[in-house]
C-alpha atoms as a PDB file:
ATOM      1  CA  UNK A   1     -74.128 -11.077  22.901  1.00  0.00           C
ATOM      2  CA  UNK A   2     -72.534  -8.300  21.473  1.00  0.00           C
ATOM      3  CA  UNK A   3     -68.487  -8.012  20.075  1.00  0.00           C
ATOM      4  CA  UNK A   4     -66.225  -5.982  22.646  1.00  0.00           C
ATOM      5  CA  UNK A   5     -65.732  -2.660  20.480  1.00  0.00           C
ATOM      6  CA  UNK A   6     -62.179  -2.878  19.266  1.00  0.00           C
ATOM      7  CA  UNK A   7     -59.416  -0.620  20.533  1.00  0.00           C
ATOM      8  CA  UNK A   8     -58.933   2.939  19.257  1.00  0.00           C
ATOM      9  CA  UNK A   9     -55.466   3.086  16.571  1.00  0.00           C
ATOM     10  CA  UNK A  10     -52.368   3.532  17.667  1.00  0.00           C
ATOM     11  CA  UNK A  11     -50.382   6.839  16.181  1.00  0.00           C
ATOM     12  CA  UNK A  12     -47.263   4.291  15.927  1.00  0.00           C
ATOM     13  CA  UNK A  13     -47.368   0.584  15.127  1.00  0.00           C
ATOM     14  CA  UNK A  14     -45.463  -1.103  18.023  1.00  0.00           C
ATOM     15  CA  UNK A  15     -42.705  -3.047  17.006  1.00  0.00           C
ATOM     16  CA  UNK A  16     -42.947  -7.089  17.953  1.00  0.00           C
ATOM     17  CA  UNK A  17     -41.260  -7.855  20.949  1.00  0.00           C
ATOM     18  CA  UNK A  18     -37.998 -10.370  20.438  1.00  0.00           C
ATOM     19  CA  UNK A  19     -38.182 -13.421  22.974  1.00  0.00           C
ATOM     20  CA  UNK A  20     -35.920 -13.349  26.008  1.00  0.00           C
ATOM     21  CA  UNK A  21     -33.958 -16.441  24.347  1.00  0.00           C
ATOM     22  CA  UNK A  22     -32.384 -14.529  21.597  1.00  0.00           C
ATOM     23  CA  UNK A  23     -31.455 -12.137  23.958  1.00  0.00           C
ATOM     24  CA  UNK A  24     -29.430 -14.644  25.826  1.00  0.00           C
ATOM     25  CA  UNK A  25     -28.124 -16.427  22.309  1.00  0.00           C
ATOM     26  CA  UNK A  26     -26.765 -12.761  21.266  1.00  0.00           C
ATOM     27  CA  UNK A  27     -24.994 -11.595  24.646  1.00  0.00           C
ATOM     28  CA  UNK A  28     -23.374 -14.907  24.495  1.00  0.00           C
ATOM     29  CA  UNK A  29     -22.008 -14.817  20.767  1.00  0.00           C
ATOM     30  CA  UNK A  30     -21.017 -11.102  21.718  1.00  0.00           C
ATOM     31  CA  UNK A  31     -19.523 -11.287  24.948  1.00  0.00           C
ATOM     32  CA  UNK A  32     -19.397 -14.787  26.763  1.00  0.00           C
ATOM     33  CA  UNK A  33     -18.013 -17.394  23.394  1.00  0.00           C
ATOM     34  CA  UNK A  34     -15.437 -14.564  22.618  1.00  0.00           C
ATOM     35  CA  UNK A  35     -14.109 -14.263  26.232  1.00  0.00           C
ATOM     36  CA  UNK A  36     -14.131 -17.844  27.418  1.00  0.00           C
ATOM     37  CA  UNK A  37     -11.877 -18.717  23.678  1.00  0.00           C
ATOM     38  CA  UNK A  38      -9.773 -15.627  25.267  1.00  0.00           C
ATOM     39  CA  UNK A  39      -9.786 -17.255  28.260  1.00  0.00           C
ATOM     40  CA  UNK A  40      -9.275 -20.754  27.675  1.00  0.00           C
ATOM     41  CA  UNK A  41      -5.799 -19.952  25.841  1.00  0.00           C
ATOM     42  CA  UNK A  42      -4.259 -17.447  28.427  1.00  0.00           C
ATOM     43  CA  UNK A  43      -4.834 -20.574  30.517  1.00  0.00           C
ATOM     44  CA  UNK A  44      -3.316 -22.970  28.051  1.00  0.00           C
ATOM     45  CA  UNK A  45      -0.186 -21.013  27.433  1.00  0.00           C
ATOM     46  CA  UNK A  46       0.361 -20.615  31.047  1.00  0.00           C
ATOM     47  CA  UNK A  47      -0.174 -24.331  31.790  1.00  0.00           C
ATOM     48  CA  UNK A  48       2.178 -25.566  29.134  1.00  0.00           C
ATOM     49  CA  UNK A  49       5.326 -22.557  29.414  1.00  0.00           C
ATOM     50  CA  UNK A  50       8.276 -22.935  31.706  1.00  0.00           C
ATOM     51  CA  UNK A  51       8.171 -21.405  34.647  1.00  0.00           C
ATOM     52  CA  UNK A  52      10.364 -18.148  35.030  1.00  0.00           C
ATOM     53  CA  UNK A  53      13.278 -18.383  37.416  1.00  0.00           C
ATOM     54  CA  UNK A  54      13.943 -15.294  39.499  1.00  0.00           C
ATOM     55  CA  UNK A  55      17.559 -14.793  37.461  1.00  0.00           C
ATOM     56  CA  UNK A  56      15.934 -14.926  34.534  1.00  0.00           C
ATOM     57  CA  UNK A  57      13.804 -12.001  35.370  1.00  0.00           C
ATOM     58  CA  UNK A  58      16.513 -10.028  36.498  1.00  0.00           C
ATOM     59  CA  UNK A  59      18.299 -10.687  33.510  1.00  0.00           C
ATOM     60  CA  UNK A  60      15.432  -9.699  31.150  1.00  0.00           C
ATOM     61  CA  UNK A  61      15.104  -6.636  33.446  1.00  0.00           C
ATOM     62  CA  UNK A  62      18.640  -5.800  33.442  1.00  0.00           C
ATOM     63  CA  UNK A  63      18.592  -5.914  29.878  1.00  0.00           C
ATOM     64  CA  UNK A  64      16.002  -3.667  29.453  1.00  0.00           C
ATOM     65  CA  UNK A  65      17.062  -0.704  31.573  1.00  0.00           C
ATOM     66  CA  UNK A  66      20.538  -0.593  29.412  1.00  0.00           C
ATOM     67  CA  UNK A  67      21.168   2.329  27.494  1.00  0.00           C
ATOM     68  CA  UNK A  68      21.200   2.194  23.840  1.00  0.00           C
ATOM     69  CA  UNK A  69      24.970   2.075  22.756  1.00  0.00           C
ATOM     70  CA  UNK A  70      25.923   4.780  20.268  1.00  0.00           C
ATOM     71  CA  UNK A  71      27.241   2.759  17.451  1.00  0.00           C
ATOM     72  CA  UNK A  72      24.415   3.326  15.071  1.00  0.00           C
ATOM     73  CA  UNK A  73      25.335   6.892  14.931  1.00  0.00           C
ATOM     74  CA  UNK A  74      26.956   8.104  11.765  1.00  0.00           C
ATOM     75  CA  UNK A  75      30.429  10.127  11.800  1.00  0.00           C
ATOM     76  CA  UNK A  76      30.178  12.934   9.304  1.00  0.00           C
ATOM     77  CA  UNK A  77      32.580  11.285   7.054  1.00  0.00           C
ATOM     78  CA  UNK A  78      29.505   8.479   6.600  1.00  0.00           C
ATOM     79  CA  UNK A  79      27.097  11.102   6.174  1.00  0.00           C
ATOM     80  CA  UNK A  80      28.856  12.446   3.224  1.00  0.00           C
ATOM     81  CA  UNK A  81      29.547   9.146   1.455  1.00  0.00           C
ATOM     82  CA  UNK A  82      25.952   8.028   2.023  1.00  0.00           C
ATOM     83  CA  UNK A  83      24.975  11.523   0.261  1.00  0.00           C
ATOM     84  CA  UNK A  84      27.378  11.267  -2.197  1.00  0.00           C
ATOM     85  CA  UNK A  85      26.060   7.328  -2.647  1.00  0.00           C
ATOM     86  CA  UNK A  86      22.488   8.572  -3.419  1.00  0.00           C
ATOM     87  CA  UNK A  87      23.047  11.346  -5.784  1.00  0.00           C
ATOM     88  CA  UNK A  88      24.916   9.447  -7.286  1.00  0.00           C
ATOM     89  CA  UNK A  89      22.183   6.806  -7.913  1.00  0.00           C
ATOM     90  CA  UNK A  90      20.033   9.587  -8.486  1.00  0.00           C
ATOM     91  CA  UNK A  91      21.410  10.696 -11.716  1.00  0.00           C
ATOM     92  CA  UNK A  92      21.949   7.111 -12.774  1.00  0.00           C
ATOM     93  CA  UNK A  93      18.639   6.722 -12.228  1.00  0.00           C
ATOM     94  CA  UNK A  94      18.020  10.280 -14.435  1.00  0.00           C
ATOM     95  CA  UNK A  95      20.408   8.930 -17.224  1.00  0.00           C
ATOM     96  CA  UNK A  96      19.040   6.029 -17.512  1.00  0.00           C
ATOM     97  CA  UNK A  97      15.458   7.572 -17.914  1.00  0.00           C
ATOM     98  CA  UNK A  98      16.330   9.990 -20.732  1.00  0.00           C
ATOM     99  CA  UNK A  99      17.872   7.677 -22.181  1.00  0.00           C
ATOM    100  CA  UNK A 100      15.276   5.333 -22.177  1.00  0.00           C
ATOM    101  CA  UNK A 101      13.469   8.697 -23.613  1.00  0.00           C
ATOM    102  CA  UNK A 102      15.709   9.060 -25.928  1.00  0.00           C
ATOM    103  CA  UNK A 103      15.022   5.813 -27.804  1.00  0.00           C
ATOM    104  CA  UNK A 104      11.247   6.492 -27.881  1.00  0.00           C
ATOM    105  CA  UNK A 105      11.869   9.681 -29.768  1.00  0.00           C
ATOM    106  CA  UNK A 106      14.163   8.091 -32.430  1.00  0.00           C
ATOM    107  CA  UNK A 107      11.801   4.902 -32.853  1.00  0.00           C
ATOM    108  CA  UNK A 108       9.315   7.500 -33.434  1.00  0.00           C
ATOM    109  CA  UNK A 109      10.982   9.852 -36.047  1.00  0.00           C
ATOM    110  CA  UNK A 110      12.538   6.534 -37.656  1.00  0.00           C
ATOM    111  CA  UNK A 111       9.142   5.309 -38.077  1.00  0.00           C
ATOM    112  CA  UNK A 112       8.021   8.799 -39.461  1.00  0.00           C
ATOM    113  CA  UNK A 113      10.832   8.332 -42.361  1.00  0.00           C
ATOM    114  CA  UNK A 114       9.775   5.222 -42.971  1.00  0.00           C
ATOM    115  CA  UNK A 115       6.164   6.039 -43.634  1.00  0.00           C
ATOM    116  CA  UNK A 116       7.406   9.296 -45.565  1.00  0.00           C
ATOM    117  CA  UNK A 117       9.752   6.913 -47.694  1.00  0.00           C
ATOM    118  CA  UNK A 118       6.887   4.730 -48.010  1.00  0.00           C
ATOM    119  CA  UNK A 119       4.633   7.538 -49.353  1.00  0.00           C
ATOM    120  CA  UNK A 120       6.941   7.991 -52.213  1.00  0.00           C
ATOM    121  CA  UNK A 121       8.626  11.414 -51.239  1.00  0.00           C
ATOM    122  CA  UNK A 122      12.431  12.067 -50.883  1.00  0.00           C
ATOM    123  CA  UNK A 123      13.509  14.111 -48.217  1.00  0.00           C
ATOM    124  CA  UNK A 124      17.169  13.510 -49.526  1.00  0.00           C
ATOM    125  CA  UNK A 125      16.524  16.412 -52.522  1.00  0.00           C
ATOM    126  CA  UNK A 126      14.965  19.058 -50.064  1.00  0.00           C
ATOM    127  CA  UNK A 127      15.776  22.655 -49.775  1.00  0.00           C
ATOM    128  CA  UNK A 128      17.066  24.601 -46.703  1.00  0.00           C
ATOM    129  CA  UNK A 129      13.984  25.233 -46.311  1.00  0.00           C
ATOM    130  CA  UNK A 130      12.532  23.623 -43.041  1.00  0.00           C
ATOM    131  CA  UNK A 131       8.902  24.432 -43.237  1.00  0.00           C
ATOM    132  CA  UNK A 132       8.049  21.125 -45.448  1.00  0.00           C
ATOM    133  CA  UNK A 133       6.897  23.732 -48.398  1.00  0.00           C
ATOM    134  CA  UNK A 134       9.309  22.592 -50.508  1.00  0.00           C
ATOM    135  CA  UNK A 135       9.086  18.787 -51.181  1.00  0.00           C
ATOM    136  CA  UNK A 136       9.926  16.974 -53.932  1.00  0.00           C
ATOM    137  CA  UNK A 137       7.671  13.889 -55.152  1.00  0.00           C
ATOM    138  CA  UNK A 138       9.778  11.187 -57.176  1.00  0.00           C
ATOM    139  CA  UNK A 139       8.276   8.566 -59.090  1.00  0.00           C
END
């Protein structure tokens, strides 16, 4: 007896079909384990908290319909001393920096002499002139 022919190719390969089980094991890691953990401690807090008396409620609701009192708002004398406060810290601030800025600077040219001094030249003995043509070399 002859083989059944086998079927003509598809254009597209079909992709393999998941079982209906790992359907069911993913929409229950998604939706169902998430929502019954929700769930479960709504139900615990509410089982285990004291129940609300009706004066407490109207208390809380009392409270919350108050107007905002006015006493955070600053008088114009305030205003002034808090502006004078921060420029005041700002150019503490800016001292302190250049002076800070300052030190680098003379580090640096003190460790220039040093290395000139070193080199064996004495910029005690030169001219008015500032260009550096004019050096004198003691040995």
């Amino acid at each position: 007896m002859p083989l059944p022919p086998p079927p003509p190719p598809r254009s597209q390969p079909v992709p393999p079909r998941l079982p209906l089980r790992n359907w069911a094991a993913a929409f229950a890691a998604v939706a169902i384990l998430p929502t019954g953990f929700l769930l479960g401690s709504y139900i615990h807090e509410r089982t285990h908290e004291e129940p609300i008396s009706r004066e407490k409620l109207a208390a809380s609701e009392a409270q919350q319909h108050k107007k905002p009192s006015l006493s955070f708002a600053e008088t114009p004398e305030q205003k002034e001393a808090t502006r004078l406060k921060k420029e005041q810290e700002q150019q503490a601030l800016e001292r302190e920096r250049r002076i800070v800025q300052l030190r680098w600077e003379l580090e640096d040219v003190t460790s220039k002499m040093q290395d000139v001094k070193s080199r064996g030249w004495d910029t005690s003995k030169r001219s008015h002139d500032v260009s550096g043509s004019e050096q004198v070399k003691t040995t």
